[in-house]
Protein backbone atom coordinates (compact mmCIF):
# COMPACT_ATOMS: atom_id res chain seq x y z
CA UNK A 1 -50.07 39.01 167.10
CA UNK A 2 -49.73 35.51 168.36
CA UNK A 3 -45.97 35.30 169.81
CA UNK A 4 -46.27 32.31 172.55
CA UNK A 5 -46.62 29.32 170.12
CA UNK A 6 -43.68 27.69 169.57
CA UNK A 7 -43.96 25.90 166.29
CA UNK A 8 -41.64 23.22 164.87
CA UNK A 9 -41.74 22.58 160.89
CA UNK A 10 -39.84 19.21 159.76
CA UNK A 11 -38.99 18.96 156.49
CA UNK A 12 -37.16 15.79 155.12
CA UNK A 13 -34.08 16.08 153.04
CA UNK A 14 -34.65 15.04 149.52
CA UNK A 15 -37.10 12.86 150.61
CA UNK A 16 -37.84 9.90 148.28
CA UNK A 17 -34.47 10.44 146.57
CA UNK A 18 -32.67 9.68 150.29
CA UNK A 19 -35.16 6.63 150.44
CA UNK A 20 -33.53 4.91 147.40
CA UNK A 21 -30.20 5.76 148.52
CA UNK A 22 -30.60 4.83 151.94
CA UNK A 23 -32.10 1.45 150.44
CA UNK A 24 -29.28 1.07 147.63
CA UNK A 25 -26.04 1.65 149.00
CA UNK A 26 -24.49 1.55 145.34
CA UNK A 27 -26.58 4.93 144.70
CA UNK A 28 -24.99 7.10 147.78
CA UNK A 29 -22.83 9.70 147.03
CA UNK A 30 -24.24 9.92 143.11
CA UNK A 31 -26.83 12.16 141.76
CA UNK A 32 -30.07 10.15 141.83
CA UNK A 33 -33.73 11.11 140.09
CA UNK A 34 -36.96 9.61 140.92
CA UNK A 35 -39.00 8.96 138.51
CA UNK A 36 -38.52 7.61 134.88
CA UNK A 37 -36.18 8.25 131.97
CA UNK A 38 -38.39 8.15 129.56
CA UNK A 39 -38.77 10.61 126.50
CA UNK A 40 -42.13 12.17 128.21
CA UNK A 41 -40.76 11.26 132.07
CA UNK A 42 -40.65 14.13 134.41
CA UNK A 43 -38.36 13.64 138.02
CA UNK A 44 -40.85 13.37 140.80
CA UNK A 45 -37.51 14.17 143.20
CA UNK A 46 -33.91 14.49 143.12
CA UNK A 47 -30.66 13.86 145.56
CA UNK A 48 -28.58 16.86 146.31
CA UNK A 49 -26.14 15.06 144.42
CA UNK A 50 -28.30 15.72 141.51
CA UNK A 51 -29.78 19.09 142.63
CA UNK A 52 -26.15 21.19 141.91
CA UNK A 53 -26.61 20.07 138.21
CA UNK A 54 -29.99 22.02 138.37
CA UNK A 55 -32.23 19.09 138.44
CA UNK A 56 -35.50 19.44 140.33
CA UNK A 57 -38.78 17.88 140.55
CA UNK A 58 -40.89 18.44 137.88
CA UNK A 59 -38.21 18.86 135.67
CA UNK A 60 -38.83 16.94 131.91
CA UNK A 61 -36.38 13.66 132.17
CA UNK A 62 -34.73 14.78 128.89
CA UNK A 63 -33.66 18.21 130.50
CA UNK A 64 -32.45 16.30 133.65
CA UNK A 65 -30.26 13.91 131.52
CA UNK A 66 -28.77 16.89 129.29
CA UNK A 67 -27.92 18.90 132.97
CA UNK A 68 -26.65 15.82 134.40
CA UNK A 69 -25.08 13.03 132.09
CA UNK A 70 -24.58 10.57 134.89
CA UNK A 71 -28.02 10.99 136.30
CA UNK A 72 -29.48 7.66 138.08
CA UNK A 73 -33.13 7.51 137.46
CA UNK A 74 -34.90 4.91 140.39
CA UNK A 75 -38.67 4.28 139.38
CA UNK A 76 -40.86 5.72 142.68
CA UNK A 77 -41.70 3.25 145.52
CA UNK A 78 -44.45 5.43 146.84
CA UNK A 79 -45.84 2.82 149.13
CA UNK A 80 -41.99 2.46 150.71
CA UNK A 81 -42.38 6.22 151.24
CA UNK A 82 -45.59 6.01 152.60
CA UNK A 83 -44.34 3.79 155.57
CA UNK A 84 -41.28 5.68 156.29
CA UNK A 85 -43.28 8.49 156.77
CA UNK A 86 -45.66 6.69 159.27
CA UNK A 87 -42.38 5.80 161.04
CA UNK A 88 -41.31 9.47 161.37
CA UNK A 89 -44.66 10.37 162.48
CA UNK A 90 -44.86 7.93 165.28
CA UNK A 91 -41.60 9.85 166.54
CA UNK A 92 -43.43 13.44 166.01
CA UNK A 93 -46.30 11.77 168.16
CA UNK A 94 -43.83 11.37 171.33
CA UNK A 95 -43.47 15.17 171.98
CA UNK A 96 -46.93 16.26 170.53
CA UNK A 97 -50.40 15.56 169.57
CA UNK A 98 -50.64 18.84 167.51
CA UNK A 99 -49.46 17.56 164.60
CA UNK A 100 -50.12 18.86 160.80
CA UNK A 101 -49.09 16.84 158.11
CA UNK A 102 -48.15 19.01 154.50
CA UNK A 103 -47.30 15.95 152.80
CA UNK A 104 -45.61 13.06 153.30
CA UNK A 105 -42.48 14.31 153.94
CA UNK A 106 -43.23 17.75 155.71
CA UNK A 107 -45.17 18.66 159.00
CA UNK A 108 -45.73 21.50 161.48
CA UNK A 109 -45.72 20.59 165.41
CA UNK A 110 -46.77 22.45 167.92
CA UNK A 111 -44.81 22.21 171.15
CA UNK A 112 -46.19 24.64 173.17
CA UNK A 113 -46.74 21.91 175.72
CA UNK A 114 -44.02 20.68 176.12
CA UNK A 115 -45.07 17.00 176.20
CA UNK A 116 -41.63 15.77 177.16
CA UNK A 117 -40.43 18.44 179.58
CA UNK A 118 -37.27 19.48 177.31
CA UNK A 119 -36.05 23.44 178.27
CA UNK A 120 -36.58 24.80 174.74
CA UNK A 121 -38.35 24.33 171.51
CA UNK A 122 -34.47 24.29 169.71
CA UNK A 123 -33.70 21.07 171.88
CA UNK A 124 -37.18 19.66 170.65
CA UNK A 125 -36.57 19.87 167.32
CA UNK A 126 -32.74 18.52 168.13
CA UNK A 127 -34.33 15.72 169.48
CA UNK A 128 -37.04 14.99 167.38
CA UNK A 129 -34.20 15.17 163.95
CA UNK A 130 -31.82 12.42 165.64
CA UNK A 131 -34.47 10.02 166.45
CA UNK A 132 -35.56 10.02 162.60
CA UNK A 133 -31.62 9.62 162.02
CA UNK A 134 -31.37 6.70 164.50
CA UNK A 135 -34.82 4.95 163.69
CA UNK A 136 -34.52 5.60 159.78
CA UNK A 137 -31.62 6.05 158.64
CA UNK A 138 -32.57 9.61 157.08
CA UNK A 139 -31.73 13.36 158.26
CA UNK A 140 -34.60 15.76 158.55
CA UNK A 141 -34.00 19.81 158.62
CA UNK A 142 -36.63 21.92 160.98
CA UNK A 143 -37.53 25.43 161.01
CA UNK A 144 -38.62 26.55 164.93
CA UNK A 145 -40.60 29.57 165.20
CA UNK A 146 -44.05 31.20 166.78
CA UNK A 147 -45.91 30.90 163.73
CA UNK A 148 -46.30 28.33 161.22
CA UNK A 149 -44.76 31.21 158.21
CA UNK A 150 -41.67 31.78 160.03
CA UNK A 151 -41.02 28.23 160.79
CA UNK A 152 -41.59 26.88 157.21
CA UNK A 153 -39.16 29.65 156.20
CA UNK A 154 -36.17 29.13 158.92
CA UNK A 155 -36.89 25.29 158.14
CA UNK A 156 -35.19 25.79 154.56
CA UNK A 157 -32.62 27.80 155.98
CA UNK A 158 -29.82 25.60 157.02
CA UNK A 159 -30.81 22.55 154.85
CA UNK A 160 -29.73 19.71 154.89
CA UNK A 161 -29.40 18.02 158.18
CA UNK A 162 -29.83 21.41 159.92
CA UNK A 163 -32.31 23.60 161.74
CA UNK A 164 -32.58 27.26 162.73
CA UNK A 165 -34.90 29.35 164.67
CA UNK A 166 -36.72 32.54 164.13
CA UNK A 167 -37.83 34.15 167.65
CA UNK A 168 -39.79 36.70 168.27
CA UNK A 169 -37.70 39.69 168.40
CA UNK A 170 -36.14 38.77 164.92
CA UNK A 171 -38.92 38.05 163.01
CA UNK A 172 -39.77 40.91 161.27
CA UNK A 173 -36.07 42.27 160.76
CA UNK A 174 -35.46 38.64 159.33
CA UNK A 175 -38.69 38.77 156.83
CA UNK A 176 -37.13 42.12 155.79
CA UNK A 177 -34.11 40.70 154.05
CA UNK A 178 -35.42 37.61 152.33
CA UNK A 179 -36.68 37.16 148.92
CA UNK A 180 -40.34 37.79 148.40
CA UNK A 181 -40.02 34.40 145.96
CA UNK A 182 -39.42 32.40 149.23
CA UNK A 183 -42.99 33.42 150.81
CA UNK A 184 -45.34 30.76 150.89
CA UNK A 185 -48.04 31.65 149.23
CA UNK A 186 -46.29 33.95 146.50
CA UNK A 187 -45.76 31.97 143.32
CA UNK A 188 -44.08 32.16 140.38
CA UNK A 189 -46.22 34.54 138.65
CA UNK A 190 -47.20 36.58 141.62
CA UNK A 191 -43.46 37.17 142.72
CA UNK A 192 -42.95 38.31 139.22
CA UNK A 193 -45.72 40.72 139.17
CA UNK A 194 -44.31 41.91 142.46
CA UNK A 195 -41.27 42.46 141.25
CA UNK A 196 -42.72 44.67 138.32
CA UNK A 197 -44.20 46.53 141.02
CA UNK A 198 -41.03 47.12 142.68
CA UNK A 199 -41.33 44.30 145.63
CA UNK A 200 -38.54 42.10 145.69
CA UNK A 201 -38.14 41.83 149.54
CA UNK A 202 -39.55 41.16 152.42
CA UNK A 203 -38.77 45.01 153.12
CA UNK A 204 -40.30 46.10 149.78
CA UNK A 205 -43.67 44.34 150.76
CA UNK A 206 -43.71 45.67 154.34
CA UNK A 207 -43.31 49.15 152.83
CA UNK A 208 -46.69 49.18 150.60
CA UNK A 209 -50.13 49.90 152.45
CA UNK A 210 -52.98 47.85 152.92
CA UNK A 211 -54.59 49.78 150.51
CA UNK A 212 -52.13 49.77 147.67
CA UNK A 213 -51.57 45.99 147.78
CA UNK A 214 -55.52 45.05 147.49
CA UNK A 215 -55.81 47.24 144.69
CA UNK A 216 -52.84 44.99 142.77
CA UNK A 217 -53.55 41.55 145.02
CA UNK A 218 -57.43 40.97 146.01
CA UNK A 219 -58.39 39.23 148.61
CA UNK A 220 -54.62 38.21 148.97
CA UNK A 221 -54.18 41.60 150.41
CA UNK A 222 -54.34 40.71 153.99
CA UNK A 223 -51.69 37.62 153.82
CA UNK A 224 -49.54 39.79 152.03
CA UNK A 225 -49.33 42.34 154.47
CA UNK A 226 -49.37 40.35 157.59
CA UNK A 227 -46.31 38.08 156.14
CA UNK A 228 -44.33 40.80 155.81
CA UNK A 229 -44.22 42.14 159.12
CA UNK A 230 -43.85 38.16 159.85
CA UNK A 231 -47.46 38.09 161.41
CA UNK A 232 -49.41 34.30 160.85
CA UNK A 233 -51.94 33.35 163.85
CA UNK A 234 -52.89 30.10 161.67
CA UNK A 235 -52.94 27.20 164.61
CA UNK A 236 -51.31 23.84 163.96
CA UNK A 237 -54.39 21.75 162.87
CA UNK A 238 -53.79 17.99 163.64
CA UNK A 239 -57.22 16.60 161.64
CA UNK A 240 -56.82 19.11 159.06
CA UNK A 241 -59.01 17.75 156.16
CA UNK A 242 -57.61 17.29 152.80
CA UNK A 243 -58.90 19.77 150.69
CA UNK A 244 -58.68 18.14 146.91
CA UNK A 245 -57.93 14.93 145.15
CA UNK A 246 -56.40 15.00 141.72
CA UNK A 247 -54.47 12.59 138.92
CA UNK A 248 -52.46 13.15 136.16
CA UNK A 249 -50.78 11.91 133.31
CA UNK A 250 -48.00 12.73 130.84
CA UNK A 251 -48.90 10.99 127.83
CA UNK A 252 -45.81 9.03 125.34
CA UNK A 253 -46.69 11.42 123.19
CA UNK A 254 -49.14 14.45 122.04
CA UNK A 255 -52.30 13.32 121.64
CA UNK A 256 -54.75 15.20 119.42
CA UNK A 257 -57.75 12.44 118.36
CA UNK A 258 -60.72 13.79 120.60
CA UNK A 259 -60.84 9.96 121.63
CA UNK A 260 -57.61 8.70 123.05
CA UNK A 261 -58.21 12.37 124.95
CA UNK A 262 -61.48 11.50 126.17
CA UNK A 263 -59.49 8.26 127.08
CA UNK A 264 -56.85 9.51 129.37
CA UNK A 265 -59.27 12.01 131.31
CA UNK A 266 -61.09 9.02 132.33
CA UNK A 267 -58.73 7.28 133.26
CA UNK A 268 -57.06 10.05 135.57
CA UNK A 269 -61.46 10.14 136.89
CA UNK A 270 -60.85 6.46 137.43
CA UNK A 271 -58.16 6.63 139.84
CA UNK A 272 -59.50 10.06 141.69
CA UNK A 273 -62.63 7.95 141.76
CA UNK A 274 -60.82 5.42 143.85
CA UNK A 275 -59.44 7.72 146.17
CA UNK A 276 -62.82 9.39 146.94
CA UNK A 277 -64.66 6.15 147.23
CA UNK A 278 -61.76 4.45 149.64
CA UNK A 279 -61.92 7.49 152.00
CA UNK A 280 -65.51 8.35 151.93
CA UNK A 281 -64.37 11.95 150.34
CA UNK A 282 -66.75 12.80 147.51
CA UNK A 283 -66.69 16.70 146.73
CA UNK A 284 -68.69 19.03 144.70
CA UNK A 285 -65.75 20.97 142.77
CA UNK A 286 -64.44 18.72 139.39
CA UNK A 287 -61.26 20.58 137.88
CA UNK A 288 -59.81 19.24 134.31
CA UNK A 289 -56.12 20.41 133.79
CA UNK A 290 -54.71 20.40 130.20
CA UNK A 291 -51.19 21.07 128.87
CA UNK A 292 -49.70 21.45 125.42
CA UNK A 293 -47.22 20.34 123.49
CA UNK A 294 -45.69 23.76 124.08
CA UNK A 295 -46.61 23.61 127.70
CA UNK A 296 -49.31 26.15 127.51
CA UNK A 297 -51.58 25.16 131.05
CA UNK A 298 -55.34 25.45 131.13
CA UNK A 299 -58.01 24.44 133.68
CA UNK A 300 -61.88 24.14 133.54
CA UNK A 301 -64.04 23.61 136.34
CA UNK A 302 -67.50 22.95 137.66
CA UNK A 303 -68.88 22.80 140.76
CA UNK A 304 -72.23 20.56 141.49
CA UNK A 305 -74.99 21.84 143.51
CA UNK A 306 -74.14 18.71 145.38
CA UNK A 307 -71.76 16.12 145.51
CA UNK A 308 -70.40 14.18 143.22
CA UNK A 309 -71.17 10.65 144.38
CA UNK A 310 -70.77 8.14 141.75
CA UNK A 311 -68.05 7.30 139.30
CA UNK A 312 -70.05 7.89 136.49
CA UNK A 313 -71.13 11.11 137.49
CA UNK A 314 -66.94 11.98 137.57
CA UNK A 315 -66.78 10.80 134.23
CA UNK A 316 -69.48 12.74 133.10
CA UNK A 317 -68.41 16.06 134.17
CA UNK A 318 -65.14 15.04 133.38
CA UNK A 319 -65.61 14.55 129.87
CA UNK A 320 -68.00 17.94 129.30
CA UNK A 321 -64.96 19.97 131.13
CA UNK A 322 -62.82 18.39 128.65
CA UNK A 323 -64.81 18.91 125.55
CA UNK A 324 -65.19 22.81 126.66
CA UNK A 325 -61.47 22.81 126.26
CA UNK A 326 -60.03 24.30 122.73
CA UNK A 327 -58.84 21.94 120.03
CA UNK A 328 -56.03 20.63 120.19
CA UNK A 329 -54.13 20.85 116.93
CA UNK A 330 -50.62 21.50 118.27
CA UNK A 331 -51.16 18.17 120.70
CA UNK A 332 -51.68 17.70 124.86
CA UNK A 333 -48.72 15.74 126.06
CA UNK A 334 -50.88 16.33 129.65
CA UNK A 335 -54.28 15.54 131.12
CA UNK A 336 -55.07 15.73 134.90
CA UNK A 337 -58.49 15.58 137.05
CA UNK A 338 -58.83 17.19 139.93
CA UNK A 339 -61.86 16.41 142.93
CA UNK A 340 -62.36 19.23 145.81
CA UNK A 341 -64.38 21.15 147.73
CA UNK A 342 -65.36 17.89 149.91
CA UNK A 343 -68.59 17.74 151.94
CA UNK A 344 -69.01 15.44 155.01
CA UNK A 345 -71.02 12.14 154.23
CA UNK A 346 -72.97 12.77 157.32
CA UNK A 347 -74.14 16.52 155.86
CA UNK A 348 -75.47 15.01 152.35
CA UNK A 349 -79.29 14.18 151.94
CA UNK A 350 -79.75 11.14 152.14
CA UNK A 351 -80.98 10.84 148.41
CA UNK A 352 -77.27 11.87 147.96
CA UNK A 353 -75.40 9.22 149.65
CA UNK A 354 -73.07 7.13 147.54
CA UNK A 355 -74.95 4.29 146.26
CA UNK A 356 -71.87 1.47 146.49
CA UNK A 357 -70.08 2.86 149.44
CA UNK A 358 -67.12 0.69 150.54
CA UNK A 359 -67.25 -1.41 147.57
CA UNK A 360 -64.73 -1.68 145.03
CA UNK A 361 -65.25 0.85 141.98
């Protein structure tokens, strides 16, 4: 086990929600929702303000408004976001080049180096959260550990504005005592089918063999087991590639004409499409996502001998995905499209090459 890193995670405090508030001073100290209030909105990200009502991201606008009467919805300024977040990177980029971006708001550092000479990782990470504070305007919580698991974990532990460390001769007592629902990597539904199996901590998981937990986990086995004894040799990886593309859409309201369907997957294509083409990224997976009107989920996916390279060649396998999908007689209120398993321009035959690279779709 890998015990000499010392890893920073930074995790932003309500993110885009502390953007608008920071922005608006008339929205501090009140519970604020990005996003939209309309009947089929959903909150992209709420202020803590809004958070003890029980409103989250992802939540359905009309469930927000019920929790929280005097909820503020903001519509998103993504590209504002985008920019803050360069900001907070440049900062990140003065006390290390290993840096791994999780989104725009989230990032793991390595600091092993010690690029500027401070006695501890703990004053690092001090450091690091009051320059975003005095450059931005925004607090920023960080998790310090020797592995990239423990320090995503201890980053959520003394949120907001806070940080605490995990070192190595807590880290496996620590794991013991925490929820398994906490891991990354155990969702929803696994921690639930843990929890029918009798793991509910960190404790529970660390007590089943190897053995016991492939039989009920697959290939998950080995993550499962290392976690819990709070084991994760993962390195920081600073040009980490991203690994999908995808767009979605809640519709105004369920849709079940085969057409207007057929409509909204290619338009989700159409701006996946642009993504792939401005980057260069064309991959070989395509992944349809559908949802009810009761909120039953369902995916189909195909993946190309090769890559998909044109747009029309999305909306082609876009549309037969979509068609392979039941009928929808009770309505889809959701349609997404999804791009991924990438391959390198510079690995594709040349008969494969995107025919109008670098020009506008």
């Amino acid at each position: 086990m890998v015990t000499d890193r010392k890893i920073i995670h930074i995790d932003m405090d309500a993110f885009y929600a502390s953007v608008e508030q920071r922005d608006d001073p008339s929205l501090r100290g009140r519970p604020v929702a990005v996003g939209y209030a309309a009947a089929r909105g959903v909150v992209a990200a709420a202020s803590y303000e809004a958070r003890q009502f029980g409103v989250r991201s992802a939540l359905p606008s009309v469930t927000a408004m019920r929790r929280c009467p005097d909820l503020v919805f903001v519509p998103p300024r993504f590209e504002v976001y985008r920019a803050v977040s360069r900001q907070i990177h440049e900062i990140f980029a003065r006390y290390t080049d290993l840096i791994q971006p999780l989104s725009l708001d989230e990032a793991y550092l390595d600091v092993t180096a010690n690029k500027r000479g401070l006695a501890t990782a703990w004053l690092t990470a001090k450091e690091i959260r009051a320059a975003i504070l005095a450059e931005t305007g925004l607090t920023a919580s960080a998790g310090i550990s020797y592995n990239k698991f423990l320090a995503k974990l201890a980053s959520d532990h003394r949120k907001p504005n806070g940080q605490f460390a995990v070192t190595p001769d807590m880290g496996e007592a620590w794991v013991d005592t925490l929820p398994v629902s906490r891991f990354h990597g155990v969702g929803p539904v696994t921690a639930e089918k843990m929890k029918r199996l009798g793991i509910e901590t960190g404790a529970d998981l660390r007590a089943k063999s190897l053995e016991f937990l492939q039989r009920h986990f697959g290939s998950s086995a080995g993550w499962y087991y290392a976690i819990a004894r709070g084991e994760d040799n993962r390195p920081v990886e600073p040009n980490r590639s991203r690994k999908s593309s995808g767009s979605e859409t809640t519709f105004d309201r369920d849709l079940t004409e085969p057409a207007e369907i057929e409509t909204g997957v290619l338009r989700m294509a159409d701006d996946v499409w642009r993504w792939c083409q401005s980057r260069q990224a064309f991959g070989r997976t395509v992944t349809v996502k559908v949802k009810y009107a009761d909120f039953q989920q369902i995916t189909r996916s195909r993946s190309q001998p090769g890559a998909v390279t044109t747009r029309d060649a999305l909306h082609r396998v876009s549309l037969e995905l979509i068609n392979s999908v039941p009928p929808a007689p009770k309505g889809i209120r959701l349609v997404g499209v999804t791009v991924s398993n990438f391959v390198q321009t510079e690995d594709m035959p040349e008969s494969e090459l995107p025919i109008f690279a670098g020009a506008a779709p």
